[in-house]
N, C-alpha and C. Protein backbone atom coordinates (compact mmCIF):
# COMPACT_ATOMS: atom_id res chain seq x y z
N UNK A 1 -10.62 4.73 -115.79
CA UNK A 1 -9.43 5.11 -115.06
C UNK A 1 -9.66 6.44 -114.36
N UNK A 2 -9.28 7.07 -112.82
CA UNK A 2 -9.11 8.12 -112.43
C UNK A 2 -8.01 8.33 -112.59
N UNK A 3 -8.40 9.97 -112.60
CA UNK A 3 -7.14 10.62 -112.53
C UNK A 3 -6.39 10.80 -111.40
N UNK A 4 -5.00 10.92 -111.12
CA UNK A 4 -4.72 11.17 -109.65
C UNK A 4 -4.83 13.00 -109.39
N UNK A 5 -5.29 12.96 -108.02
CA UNK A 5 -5.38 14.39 -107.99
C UNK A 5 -4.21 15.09 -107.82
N UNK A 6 -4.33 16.39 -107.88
CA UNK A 6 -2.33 16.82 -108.00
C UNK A 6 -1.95 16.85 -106.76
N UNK A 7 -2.86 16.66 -105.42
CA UNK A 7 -1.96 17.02 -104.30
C UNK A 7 -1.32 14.95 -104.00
N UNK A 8 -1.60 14.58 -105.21
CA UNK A 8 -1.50 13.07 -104.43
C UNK A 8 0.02 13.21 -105.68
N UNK A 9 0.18 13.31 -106.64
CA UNK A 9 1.06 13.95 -107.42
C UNK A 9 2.60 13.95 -106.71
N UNK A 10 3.76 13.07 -106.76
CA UNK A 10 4.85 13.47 -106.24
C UNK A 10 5.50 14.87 -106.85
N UNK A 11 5.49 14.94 -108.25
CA UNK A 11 6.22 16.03 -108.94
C UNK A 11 5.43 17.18 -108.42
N UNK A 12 4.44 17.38 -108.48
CA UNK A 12 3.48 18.31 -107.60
C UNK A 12 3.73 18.80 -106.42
N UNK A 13 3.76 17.63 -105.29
CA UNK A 13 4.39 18.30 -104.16
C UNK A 13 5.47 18.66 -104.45
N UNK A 14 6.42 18.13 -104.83
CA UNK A 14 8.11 18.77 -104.78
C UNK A 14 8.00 20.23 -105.11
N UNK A 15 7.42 20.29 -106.33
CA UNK A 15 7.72 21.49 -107.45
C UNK A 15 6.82 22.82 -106.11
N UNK A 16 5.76 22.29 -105.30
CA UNK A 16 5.14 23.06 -103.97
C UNK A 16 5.86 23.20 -102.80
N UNK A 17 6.82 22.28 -102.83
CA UNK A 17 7.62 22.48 -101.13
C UNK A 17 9.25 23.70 -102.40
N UNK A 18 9.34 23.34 -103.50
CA UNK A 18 10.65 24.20 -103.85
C UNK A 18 9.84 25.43 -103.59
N UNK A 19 8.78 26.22 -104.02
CA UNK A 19 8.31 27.52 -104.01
C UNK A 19 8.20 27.67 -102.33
N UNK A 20 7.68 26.97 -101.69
CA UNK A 20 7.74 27.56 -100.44
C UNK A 20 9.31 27.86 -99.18
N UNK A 21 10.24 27.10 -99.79
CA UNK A 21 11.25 27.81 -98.98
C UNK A 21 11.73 29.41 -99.08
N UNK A 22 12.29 29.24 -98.20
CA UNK A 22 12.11 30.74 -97.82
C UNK A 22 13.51 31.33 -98.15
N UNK A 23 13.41 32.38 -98.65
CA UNK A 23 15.09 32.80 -99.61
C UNK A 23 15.73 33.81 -98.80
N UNK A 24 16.90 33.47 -98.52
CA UNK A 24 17.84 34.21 -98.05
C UNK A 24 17.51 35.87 -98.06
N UNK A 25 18.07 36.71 -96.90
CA UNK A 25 17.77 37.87 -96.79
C UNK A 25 18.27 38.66 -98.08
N UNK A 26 18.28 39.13 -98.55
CA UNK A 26 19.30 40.08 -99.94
C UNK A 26 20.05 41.17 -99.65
N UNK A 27 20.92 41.22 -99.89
CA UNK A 27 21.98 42.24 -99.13
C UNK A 27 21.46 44.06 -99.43
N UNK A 28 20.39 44.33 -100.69
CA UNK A 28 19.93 45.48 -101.02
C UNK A 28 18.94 45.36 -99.77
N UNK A 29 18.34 44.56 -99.18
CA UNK A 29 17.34 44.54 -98.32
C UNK A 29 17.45 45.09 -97.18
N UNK A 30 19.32 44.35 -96.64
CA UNK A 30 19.67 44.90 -95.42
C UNK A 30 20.50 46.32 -95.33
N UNK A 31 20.63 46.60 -96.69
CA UNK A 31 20.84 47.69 -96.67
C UNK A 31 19.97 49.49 -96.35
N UNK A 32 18.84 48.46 -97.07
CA UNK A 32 17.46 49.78 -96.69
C UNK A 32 17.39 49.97 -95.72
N UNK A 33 17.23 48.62 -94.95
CA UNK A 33 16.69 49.07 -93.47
C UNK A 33 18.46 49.71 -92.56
N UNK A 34 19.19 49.47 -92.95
CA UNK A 34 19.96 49.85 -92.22
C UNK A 34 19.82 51.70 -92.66
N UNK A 35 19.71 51.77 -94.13
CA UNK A 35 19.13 53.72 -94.36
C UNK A 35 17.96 53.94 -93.64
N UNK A 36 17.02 53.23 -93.10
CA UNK A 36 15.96 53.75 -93.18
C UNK A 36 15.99 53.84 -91.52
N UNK A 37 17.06 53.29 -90.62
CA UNK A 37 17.15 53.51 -89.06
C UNK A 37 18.35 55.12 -89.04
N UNK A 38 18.94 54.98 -89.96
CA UNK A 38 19.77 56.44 -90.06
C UNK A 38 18.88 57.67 -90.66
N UNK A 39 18.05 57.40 -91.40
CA UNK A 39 16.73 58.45 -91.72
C UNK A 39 15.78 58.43 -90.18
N UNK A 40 15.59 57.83 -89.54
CA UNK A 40 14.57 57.92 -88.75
C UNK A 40 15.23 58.73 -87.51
N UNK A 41 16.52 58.31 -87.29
CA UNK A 41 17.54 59.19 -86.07
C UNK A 41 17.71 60.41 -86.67
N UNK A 42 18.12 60.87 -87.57
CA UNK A 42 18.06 62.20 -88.54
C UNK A 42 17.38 62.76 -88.34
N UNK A 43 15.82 62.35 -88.77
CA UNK A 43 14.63 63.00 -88.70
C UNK A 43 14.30 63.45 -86.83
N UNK A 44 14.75 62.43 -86.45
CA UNK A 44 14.41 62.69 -84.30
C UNK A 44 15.24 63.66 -84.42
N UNK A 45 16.66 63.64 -84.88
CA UNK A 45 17.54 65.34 -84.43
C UNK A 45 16.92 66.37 -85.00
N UNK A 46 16.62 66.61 -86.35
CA UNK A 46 15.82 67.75 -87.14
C UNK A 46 14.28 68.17 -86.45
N UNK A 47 13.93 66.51 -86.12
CA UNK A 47 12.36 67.54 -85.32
C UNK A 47 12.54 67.83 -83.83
N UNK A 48 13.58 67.93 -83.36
CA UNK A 48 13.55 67.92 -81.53
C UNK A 48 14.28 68.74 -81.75
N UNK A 49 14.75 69.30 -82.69
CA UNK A 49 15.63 71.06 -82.87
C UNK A 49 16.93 70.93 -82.24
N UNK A 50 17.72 69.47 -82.49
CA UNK A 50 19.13 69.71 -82.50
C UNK A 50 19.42 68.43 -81.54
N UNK A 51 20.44 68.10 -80.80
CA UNK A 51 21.16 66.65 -81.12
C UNK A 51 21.02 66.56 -79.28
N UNK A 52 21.24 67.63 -78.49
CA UNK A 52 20.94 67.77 -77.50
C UNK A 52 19.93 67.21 -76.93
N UNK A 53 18.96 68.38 -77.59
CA UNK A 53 17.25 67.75 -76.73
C UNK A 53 16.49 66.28 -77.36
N UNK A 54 17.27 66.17 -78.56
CA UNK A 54 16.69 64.14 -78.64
C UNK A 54 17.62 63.43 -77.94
N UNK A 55 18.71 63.55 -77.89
CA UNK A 55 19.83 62.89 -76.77
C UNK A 55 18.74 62.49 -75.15
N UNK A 56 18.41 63.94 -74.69
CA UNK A 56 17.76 64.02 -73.82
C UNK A 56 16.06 63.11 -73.73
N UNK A 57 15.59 63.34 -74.94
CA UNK A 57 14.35 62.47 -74.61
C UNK A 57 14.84 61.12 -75.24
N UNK A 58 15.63 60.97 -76.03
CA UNK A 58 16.13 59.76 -76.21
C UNK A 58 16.37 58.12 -75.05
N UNK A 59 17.24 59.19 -74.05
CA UNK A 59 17.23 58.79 -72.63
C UNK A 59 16.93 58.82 -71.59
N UNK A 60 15.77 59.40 -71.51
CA UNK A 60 14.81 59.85 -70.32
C UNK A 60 14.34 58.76 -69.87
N UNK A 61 13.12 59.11 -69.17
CA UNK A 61 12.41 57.49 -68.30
C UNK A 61 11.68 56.93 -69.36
N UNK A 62 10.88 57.66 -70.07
CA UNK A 62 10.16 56.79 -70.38
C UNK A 62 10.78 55.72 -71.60
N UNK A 63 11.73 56.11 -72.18
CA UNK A 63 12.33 55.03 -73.14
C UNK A 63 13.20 53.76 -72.20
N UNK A 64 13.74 54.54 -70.81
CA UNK A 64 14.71 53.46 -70.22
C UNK A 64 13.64 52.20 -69.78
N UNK A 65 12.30 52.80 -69.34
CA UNK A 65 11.31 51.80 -68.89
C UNK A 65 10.77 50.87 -69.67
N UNK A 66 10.58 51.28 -71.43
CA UNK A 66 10.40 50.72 -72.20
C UNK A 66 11.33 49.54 -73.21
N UNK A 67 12.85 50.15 -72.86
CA UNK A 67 13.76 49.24 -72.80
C UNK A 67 13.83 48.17 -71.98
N UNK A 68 13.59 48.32 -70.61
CA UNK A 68 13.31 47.60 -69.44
C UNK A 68 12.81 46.05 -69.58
N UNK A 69 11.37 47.14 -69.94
CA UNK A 69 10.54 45.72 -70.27
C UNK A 69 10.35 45.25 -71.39
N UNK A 70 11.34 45.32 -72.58
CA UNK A 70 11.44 44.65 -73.69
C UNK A 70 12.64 43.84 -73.47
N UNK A 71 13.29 44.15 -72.42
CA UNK A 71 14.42 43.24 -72.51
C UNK A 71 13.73 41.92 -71.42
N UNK A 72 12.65 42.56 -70.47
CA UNK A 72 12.68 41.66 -69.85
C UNK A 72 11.64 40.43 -70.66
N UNK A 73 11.14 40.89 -71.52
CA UNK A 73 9.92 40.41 -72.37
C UNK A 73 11.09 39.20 -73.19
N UNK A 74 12.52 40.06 -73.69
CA UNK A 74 13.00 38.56 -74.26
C UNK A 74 13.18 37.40 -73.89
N UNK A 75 13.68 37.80 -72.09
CA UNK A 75 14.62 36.94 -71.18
C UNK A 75 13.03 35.55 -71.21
N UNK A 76 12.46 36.18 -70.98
CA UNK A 76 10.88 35.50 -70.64
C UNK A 76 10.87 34.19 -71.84
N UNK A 77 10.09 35.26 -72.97
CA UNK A 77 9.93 34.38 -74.07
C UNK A 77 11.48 33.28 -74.24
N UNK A 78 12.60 33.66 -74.55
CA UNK A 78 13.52 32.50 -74.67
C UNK A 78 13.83 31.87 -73.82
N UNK A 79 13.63 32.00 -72.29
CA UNK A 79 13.29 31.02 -71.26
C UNK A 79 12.50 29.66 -71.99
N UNK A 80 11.18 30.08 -72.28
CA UNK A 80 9.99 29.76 -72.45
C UNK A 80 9.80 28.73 -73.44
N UNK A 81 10.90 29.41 -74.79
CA UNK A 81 11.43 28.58 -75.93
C UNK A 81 12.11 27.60 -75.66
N UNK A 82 13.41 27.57 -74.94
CA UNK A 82 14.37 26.76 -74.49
C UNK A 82 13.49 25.82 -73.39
N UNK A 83 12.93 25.76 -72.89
CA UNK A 83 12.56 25.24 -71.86
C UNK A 83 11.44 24.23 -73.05
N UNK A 84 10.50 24.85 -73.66
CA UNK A 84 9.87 23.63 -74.73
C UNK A 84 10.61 23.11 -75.84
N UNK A 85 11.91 23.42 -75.87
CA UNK A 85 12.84 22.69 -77.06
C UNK A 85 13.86 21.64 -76.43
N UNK A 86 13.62 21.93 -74.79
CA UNK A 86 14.37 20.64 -73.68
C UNK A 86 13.04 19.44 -73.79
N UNK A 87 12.24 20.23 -73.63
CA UNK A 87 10.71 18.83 -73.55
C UNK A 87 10.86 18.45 -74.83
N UNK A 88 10.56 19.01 -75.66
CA UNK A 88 10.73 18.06 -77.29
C UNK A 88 11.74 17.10 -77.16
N UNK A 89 13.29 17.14 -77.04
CA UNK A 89 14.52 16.58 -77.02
C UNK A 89 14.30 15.60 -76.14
N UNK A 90 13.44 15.85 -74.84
CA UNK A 90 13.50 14.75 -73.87
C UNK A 90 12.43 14.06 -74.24
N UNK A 91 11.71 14.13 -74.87
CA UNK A 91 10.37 13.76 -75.40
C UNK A 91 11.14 12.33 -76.54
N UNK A 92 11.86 12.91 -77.04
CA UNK A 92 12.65 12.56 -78.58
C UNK A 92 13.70 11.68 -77.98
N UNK A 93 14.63 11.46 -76.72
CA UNK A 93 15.32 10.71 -76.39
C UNK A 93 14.60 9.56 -75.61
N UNK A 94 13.48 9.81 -74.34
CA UNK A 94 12.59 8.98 -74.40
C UNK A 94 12.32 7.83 -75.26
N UNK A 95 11.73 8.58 -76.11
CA UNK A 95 10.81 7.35 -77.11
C UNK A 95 12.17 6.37 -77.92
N UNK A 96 13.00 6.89 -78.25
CA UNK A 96 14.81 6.44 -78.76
C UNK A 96 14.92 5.30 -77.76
N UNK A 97 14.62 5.35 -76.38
CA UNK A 97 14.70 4.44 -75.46
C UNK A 97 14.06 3.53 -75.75
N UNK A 98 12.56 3.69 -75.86
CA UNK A 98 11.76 2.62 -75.30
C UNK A 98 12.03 2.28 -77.02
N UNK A 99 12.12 2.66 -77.88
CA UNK A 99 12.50 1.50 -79.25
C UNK A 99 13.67 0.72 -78.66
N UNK A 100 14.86 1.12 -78.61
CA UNK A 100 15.51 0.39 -78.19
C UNK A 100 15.47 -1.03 -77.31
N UNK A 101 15.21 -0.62 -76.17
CA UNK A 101 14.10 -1.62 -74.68
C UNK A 101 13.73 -2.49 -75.72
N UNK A 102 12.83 -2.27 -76.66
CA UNK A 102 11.82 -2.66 -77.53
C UNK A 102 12.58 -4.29 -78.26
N UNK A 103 13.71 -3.33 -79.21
CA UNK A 103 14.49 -4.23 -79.59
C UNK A 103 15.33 -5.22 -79.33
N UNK A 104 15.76 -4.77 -78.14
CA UNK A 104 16.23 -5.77 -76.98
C UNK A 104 15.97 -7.04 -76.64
N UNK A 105 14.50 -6.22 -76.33
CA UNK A 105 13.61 -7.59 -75.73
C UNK A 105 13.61 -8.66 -76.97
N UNK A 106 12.96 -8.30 -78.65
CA UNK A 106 13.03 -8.65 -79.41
C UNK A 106 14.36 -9.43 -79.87
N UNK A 107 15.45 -8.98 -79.36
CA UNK A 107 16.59 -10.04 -79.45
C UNK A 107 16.86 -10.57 -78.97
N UNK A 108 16.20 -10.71 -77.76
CA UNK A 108 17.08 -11.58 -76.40
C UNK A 108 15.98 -12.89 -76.73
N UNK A 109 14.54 -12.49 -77.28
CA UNK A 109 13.54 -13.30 -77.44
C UNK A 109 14.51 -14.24 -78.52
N UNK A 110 14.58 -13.23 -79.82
CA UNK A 110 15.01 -14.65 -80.93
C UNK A 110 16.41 -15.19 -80.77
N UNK A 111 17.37 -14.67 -79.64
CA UNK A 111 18.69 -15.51 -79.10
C UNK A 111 18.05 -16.84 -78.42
N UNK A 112 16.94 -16.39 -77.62
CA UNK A 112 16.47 -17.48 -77.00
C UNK A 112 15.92 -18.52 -77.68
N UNK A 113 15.55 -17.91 -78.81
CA UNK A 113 15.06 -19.18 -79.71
C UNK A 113 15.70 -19.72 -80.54
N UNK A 114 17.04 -19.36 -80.99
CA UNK A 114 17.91 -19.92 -81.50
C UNK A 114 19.06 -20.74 -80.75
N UNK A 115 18.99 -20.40 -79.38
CA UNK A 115 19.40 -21.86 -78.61
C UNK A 115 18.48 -22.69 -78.23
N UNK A 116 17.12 -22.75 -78.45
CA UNK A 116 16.72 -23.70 -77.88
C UNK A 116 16.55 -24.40 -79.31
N UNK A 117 16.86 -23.74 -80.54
CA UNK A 117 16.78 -24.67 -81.77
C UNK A 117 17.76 -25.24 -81.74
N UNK A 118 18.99 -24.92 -81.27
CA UNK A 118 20.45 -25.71 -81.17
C UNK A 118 20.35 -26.51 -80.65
N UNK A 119 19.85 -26.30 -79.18
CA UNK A 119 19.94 -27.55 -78.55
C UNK A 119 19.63 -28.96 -79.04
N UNK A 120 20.75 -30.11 -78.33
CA UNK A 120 20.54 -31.13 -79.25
C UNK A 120 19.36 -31.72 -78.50
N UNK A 121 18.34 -32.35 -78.94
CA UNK A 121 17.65 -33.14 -78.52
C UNK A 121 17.98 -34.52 -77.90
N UNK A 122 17.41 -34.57 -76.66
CA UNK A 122 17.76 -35.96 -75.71
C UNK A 122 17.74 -37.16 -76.74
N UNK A 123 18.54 -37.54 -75.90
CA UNK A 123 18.99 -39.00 -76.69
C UNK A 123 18.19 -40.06 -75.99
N UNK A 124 18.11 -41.26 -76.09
CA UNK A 124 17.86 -42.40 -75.32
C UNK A 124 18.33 -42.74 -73.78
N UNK A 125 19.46 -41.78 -73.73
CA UNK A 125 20.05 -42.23 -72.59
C UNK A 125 19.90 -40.93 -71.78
N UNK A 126 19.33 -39.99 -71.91
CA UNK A 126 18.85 -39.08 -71.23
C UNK A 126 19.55 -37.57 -71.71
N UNK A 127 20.05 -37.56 -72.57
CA UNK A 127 20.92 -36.87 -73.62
C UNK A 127 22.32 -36.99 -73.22
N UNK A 128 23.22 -38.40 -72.90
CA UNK A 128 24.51 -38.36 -72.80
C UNK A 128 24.98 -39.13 -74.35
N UNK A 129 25.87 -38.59 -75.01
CA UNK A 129 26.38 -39.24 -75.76
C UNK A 129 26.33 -41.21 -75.62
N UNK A 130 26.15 -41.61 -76.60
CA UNK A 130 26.27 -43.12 -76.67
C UNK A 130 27.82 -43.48 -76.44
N UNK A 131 27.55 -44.82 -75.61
CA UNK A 131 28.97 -44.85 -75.63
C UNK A 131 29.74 -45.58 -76.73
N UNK A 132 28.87 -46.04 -77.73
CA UNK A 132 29.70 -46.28 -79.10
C UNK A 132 30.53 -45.21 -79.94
N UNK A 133 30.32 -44.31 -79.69
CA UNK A 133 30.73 -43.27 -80.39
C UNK A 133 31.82 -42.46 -78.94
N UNK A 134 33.45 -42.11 -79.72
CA UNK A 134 34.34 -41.47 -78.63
C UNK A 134 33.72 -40.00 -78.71
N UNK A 135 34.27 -39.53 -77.67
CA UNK A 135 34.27 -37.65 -77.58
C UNK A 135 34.81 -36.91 -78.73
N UNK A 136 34.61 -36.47 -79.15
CA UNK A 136 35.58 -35.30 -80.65
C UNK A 136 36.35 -34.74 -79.34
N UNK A 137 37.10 -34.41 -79.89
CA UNK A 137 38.60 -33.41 -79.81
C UNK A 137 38.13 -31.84 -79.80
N UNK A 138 37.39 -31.42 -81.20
CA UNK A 138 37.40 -30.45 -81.54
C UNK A 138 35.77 -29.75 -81.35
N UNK A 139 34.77 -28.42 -80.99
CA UNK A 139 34.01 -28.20 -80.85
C UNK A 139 32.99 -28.52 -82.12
N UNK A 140 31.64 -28.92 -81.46
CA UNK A 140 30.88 -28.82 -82.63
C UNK A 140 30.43 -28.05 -83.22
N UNK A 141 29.74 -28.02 -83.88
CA UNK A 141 29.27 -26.73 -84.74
C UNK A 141 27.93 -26.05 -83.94
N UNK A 142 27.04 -27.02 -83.16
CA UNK A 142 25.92 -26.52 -82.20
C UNK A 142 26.88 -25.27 -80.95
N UNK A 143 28.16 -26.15 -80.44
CA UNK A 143 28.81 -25.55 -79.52
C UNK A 143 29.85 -24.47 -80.00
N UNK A 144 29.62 -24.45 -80.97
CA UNK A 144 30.36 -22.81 -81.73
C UNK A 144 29.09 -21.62 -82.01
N UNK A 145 27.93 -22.26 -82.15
CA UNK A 145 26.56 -21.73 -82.19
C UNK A 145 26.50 -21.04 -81.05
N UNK A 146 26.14 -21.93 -79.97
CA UNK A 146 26.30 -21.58 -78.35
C UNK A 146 26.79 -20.61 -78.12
N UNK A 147 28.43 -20.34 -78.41
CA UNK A 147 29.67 -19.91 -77.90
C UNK A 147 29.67 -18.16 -78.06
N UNK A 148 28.90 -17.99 -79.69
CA UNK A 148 28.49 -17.11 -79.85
C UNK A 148 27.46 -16.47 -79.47
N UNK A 149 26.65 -16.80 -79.46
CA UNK A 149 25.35 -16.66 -78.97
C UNK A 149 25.57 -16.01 -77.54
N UNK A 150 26.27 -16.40 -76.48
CA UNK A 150 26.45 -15.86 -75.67
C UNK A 150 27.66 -14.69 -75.59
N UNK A 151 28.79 -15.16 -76.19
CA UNK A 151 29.44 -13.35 -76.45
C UNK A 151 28.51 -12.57 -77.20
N UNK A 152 27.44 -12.67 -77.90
CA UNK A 152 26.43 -11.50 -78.20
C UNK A 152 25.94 -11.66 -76.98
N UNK A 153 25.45 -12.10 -76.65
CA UNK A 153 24.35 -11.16 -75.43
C UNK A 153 25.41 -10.56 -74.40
N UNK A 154 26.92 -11.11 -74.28
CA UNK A 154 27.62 -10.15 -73.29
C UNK A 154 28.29 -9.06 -74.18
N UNK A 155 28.25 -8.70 -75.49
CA UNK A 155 28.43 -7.49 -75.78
C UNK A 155 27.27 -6.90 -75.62
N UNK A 156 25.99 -7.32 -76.06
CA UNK A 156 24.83 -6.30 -75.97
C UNK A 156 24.73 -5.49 -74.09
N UNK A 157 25.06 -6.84 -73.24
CA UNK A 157 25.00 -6.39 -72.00
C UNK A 157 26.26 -5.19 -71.71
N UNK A 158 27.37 -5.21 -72.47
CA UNK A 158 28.16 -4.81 -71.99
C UNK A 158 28.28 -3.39 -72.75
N UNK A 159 27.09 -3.27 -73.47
CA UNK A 159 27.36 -1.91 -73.98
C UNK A 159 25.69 -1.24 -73.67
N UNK A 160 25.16 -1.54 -72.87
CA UNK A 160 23.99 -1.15 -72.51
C UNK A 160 24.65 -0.04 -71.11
């Protein structure tokens, strides 16, 4: 007998995909960093010798330029994102189609073959009823077969 190896292992993977999700931010977490952006502005007023002259280089050129092009750096990249998460989706509704198409065809095939199994087979007289036998009154069971058979294909048509 082999053994199975552990990555072939269902309890294995599971117990490997639970460790790898990824855990919520922790509220002590967002708290640091929110001290640690009020320590860092602190520290810019204490070393630029007062609230004035970091105000001033705070907003000078070279930070407005660097703002500039980080904002323009987002507009870019989430263009960029959105624009390959429209191709995936259209990629993903596509293929939704052609299964569909797919199945279609596949039903219209076995409708077709289930009337031509209905159909009654010719008679002697070229398939007219004998005339020993009168007309029924009431539909047959081939022509209730039929009857349906075609309100399915005009709902399928009619919801395509």
């Amino acid at each position: 007998m082999t053994n199975p190896s552990p990555s072939s292992d269902p309890a294995s993977s599971r117990d490997r995909s639970r460790r790898r999700r990824p855990r919520p931010p922790s509220p002590l977490k967002n708290a640091l960093l929110i001290l640690a952006i009020i320590a860092v502005f602190a520290l810019g007023v204490v070393l630029s010798g007062g609230a004035k002259e970091f105000v001033r280089v705070l907003y000078g050129p070279g930070p407005l330029v660097v703002a500039i092009l980080l904002i323009l750096q987002y507009i870019l990249l989430k263009g960029r994102d959105r624009s390959r998460l429209y191709k995936m989706e259209l990629d993903q509704v596509r293929e939704k189609r052609r299964e569909e198409a797919d199945f279609l065809r596949r039903l219209e095939a076995e409708i077709r073959h289930i009337e031509n199994a209905v159909e009654p087979a010719p008679g002697p007289s070229g398939g007219n009823p004998s005339p020993e036998r009168p007309a029924r009154s009431f539909p047959s069971p081939r022509g209730q077969i039929r009857d349906r058979l075609a309100a399915l294909r005009k709902d399928i048509a009619d919801r395509l």
